[in-house]
Protein backbone atom coordinates (compact mmCIF):
# COMPACT_ATOMS: atom_id res chain seq x y z
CA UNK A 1 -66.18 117.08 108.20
CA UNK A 2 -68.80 114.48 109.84
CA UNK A 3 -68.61 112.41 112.35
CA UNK A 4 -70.47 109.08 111.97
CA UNK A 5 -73.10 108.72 115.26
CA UNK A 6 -72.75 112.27 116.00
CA UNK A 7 -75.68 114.62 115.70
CA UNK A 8 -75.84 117.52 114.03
CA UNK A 9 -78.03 120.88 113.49
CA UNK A 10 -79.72 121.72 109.89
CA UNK A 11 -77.23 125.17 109.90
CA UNK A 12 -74.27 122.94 111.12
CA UNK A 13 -75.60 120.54 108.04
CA UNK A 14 -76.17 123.67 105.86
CA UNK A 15 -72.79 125.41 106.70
CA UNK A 16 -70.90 122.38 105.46
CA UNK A 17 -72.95 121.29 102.20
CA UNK A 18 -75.10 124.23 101.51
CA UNK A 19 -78.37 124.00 99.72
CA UNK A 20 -81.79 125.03 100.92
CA UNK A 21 -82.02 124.51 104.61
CA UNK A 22 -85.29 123.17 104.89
CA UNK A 23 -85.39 120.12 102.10
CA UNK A 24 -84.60 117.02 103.09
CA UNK A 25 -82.73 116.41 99.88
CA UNK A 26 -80.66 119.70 99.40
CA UNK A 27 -79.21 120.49 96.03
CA UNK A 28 -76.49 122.55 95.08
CA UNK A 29 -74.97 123.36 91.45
CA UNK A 30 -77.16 120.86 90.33
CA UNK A 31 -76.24 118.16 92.62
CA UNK A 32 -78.42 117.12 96.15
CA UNK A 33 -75.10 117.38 98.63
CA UNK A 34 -77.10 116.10 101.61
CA UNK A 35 -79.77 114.35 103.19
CA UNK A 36 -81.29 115.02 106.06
CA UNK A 37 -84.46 111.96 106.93
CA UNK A 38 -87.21 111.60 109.09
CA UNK A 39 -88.01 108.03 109.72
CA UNK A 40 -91.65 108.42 110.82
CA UNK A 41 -91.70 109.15 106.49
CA UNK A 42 -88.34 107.04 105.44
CA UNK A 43 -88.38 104.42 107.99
CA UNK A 44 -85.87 102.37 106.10
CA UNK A 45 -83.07 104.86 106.26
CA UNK A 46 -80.60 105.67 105.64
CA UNK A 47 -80.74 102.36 103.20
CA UNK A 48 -83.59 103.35 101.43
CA UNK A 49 -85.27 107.15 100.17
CA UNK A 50 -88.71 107.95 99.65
CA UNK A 51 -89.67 111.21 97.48
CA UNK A 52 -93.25 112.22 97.77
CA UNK A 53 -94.78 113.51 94.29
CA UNK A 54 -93.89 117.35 95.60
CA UNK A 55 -92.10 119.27 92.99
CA UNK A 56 -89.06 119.77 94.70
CA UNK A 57 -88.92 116.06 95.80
CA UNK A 58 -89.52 115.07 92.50
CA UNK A 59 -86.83 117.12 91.26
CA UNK A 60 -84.56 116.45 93.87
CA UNK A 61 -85.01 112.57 93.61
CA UNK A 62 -84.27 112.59 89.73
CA UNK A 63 -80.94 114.26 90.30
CA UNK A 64 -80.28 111.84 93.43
CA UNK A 65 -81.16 108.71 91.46
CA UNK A 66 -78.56 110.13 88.60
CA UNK A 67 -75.78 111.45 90.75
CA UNK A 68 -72.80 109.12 91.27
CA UNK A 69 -70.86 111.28 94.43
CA UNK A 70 -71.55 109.97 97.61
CA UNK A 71 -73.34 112.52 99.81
CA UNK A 72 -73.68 112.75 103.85
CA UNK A 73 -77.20 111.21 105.06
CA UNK A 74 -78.83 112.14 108.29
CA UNK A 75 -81.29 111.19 110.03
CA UNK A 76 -83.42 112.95 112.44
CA UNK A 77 -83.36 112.25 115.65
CA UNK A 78 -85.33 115.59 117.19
CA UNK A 79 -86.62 118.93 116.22
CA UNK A 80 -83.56 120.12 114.44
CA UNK A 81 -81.19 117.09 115.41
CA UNK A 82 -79.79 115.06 113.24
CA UNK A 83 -77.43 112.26 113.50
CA UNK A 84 -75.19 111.77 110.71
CA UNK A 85 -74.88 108.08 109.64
CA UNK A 86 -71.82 108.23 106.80
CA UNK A 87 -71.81 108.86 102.95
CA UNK A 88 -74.07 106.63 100.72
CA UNK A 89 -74.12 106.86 96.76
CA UNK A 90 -77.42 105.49 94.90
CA UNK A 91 -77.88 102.00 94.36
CA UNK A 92 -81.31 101.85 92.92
CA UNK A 93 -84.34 103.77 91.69
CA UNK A 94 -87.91 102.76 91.64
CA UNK A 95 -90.35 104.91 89.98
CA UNK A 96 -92.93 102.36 89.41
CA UNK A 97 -95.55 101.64 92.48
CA UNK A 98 -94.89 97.73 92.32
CA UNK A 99 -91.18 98.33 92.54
CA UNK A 100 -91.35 100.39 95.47
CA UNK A 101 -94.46 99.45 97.53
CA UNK A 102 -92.52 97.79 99.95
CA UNK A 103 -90.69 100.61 101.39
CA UNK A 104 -93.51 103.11 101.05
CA UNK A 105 -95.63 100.38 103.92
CA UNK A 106 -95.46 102.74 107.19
CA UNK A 107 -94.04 105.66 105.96
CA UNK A 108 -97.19 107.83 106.18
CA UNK A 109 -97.78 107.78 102.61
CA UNK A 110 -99.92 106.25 100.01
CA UNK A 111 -98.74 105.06 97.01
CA UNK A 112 -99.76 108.09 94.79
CA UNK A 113 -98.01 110.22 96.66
CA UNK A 114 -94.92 108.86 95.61
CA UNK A 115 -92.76 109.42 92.77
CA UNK A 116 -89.52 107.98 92.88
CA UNK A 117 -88.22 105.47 96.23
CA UNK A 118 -83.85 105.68 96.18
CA UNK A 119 -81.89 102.50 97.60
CA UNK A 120 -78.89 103.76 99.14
CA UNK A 121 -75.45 101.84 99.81
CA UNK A 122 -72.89 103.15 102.51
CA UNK A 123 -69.33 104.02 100.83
């Protein structure tokens, strides 16, 4: 499947999990089967996911912070590179600001704009 340090393409991503190419938390049948991070906006990854208040990240982040299979994370590296870094399952889920303000500190975003930060353990 993946290979852990290796980089990959979003269609080489996509081909293997499926899911909408262009979220960074890709759902299929109900399930997000990859994800795919920038760390200028998640610079804690892969340990650690932030949703912004979006619909589709809020969506996507409710699922995540349910869903016990491990999925594949990435994380970018350049335009359309990403560097796969193993399967994590959800640790934790923080949908109040106190919880998460910690991780959302250089990520670009202000605390309103989030709705939901993910800790992630490796498998």
């Amino acid at each position: 499947m993946f290979e852990i340090g290796k980089e990959y393409s979003r269609e080489d991503i996509h081909r293997v999990t499926g899911g909408c190419k262009q979220a960074f938390l890709p759902t299929k049948g109900g399930k997000v089967v990859a994800a795919r991070l920038r760390q200028d906006l998640n610079p804690y990854a892969p340990d650690v996911i932030v949703c912004d208040s979006s619909a589709a990240a809020r969506a996507a982040g409710r699922t995540l912070a349910r869903q016990t299979e491990p999925l594949p994370v990435f994380v970018r590296t350049a335009t359309d590179r990403f560097r796969y870094m193993g399967e994590y399952v959800t640790d934790e889920s923080f949908t109040a600001p106190l919880d998460y303000a910690k991780y959302v500190q250089n990520t670009g975003f202000t605390l309103g704009q989030i709705s939901r930060v993910i800790k992630m353990k490796r498998r």
